[in-house]
C-alpha atoms as a PDB file:
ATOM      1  CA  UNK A   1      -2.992   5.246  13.430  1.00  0.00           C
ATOM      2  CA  UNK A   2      -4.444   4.175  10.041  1.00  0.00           C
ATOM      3  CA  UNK A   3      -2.004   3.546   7.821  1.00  0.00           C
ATOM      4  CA  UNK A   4      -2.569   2.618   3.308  1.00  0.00           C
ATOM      5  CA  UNK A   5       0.038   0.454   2.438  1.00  0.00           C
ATOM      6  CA  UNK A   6       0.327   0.540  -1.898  1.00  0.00           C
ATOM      7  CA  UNK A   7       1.585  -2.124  -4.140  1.00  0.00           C
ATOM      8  CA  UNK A   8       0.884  -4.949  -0.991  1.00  0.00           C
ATOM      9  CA  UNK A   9       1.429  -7.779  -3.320  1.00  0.00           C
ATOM     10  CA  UNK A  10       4.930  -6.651  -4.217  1.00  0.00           C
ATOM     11  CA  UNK A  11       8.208  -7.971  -2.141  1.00  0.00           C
ATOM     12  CA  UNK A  12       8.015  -4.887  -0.088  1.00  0.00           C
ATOM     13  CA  UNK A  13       4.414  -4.652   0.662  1.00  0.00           C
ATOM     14  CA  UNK A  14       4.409  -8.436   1.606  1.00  0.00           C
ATOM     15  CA  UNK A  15       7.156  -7.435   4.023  1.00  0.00           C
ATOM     16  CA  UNK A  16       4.973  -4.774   5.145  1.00  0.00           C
ATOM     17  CA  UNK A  17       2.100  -6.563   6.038  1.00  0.00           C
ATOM     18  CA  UNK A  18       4.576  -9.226   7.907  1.00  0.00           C
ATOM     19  CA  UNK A  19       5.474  -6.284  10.250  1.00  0.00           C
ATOM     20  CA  UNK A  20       1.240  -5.394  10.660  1.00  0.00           C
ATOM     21  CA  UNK A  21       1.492  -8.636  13.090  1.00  0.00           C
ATOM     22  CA  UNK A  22       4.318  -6.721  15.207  1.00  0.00           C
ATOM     23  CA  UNK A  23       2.488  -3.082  15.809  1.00  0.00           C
ATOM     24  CA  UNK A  24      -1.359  -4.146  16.043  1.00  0.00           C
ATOM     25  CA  UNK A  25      -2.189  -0.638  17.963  1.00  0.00           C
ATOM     26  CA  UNK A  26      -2.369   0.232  13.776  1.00  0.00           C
ATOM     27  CA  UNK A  27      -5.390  -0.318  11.297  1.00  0.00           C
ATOM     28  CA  UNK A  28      -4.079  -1.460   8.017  1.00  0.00           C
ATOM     29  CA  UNK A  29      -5.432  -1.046   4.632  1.00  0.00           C
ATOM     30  CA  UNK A  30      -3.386  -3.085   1.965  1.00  0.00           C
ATOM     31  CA  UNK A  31      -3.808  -2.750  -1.780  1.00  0.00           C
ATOM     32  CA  UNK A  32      -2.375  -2.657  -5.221  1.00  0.00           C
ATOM     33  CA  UNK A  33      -3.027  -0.923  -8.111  1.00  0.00           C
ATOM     34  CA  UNK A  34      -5.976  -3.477  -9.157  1.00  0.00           C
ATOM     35  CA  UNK A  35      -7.890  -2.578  -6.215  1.00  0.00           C
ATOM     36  CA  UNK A  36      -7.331   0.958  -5.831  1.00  0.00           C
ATOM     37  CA  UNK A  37      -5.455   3.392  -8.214  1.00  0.00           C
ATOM     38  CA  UNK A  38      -4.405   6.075  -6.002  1.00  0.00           C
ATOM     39  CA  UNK A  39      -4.446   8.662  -8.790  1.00  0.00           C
ATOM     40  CA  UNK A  40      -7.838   8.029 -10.104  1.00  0.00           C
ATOM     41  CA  UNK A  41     -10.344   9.945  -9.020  1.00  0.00           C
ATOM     42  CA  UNK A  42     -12.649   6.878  -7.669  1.00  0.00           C
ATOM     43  CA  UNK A  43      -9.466   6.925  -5.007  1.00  0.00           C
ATOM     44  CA  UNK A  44     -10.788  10.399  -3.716  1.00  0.00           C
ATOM     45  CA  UNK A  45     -13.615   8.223  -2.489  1.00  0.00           C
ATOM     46  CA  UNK A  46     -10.922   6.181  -0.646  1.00  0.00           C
ATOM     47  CA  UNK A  47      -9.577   9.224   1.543  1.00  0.00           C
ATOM     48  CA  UNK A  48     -12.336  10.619   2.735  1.00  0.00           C
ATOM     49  CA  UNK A  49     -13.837   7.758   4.476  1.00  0.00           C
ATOM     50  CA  UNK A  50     -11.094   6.382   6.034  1.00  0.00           C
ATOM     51  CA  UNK A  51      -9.395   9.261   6.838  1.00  0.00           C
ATOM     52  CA  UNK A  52      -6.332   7.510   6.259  1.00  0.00           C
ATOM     53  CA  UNK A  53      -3.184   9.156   8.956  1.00  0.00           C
ATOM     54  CA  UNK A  54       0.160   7.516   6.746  1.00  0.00           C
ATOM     55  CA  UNK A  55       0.471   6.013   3.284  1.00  0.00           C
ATOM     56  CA  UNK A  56       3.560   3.568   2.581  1.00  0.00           C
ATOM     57  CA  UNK A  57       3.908   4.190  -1.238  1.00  0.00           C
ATOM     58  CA  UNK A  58       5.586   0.388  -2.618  1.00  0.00           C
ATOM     59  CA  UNK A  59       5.243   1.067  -6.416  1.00  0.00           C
ATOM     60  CA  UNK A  60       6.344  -1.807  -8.799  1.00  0.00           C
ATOM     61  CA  UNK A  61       9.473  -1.987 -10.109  1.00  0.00           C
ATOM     62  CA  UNK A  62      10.514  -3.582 -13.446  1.00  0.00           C
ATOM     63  CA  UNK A  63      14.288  -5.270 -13.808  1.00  0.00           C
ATOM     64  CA  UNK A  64      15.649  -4.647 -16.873  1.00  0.00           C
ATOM     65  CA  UNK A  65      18.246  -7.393 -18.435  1.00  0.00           C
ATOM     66  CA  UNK A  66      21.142  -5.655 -16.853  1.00  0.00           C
ATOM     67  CA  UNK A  67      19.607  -6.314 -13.411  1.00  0.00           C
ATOM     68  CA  UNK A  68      20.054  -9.831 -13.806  1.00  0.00           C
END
């Protein structure tokens, strides 16, 4: 299975990629938004080459003052 892991420099896509070493019968493709921008169309590129089977969406998420 191919599988696009998003936002693979965040906590959860580090975690992610940790796991890649545990199931190698999988192709992974890690990236964040300053490699590939999933809703720009240069991403419709992306897609159709790889023919990518599961994407493992890990947007960023800001904490606010009350988080901490």
């Amino acid at each position: 299975m191919k599988i696009l892991i998003t936002g693979c420099n965040g906590q959860l896509g580090n975690e992610m990629q940790l796991l890649e070493k545990e199931n190698p019968q999988h192709t992974y493709f890690n990236t964040d938004v300053a490699e590939l921008d999933i809703t720009s169309k240069e991403a419709n590129k992306f897609w159709g080459v790889w023919f990518i089977d599961r994407v493992i969406f890990e947007p960023h998420m800001e904490t606010t003052e009350a988080d901490n």
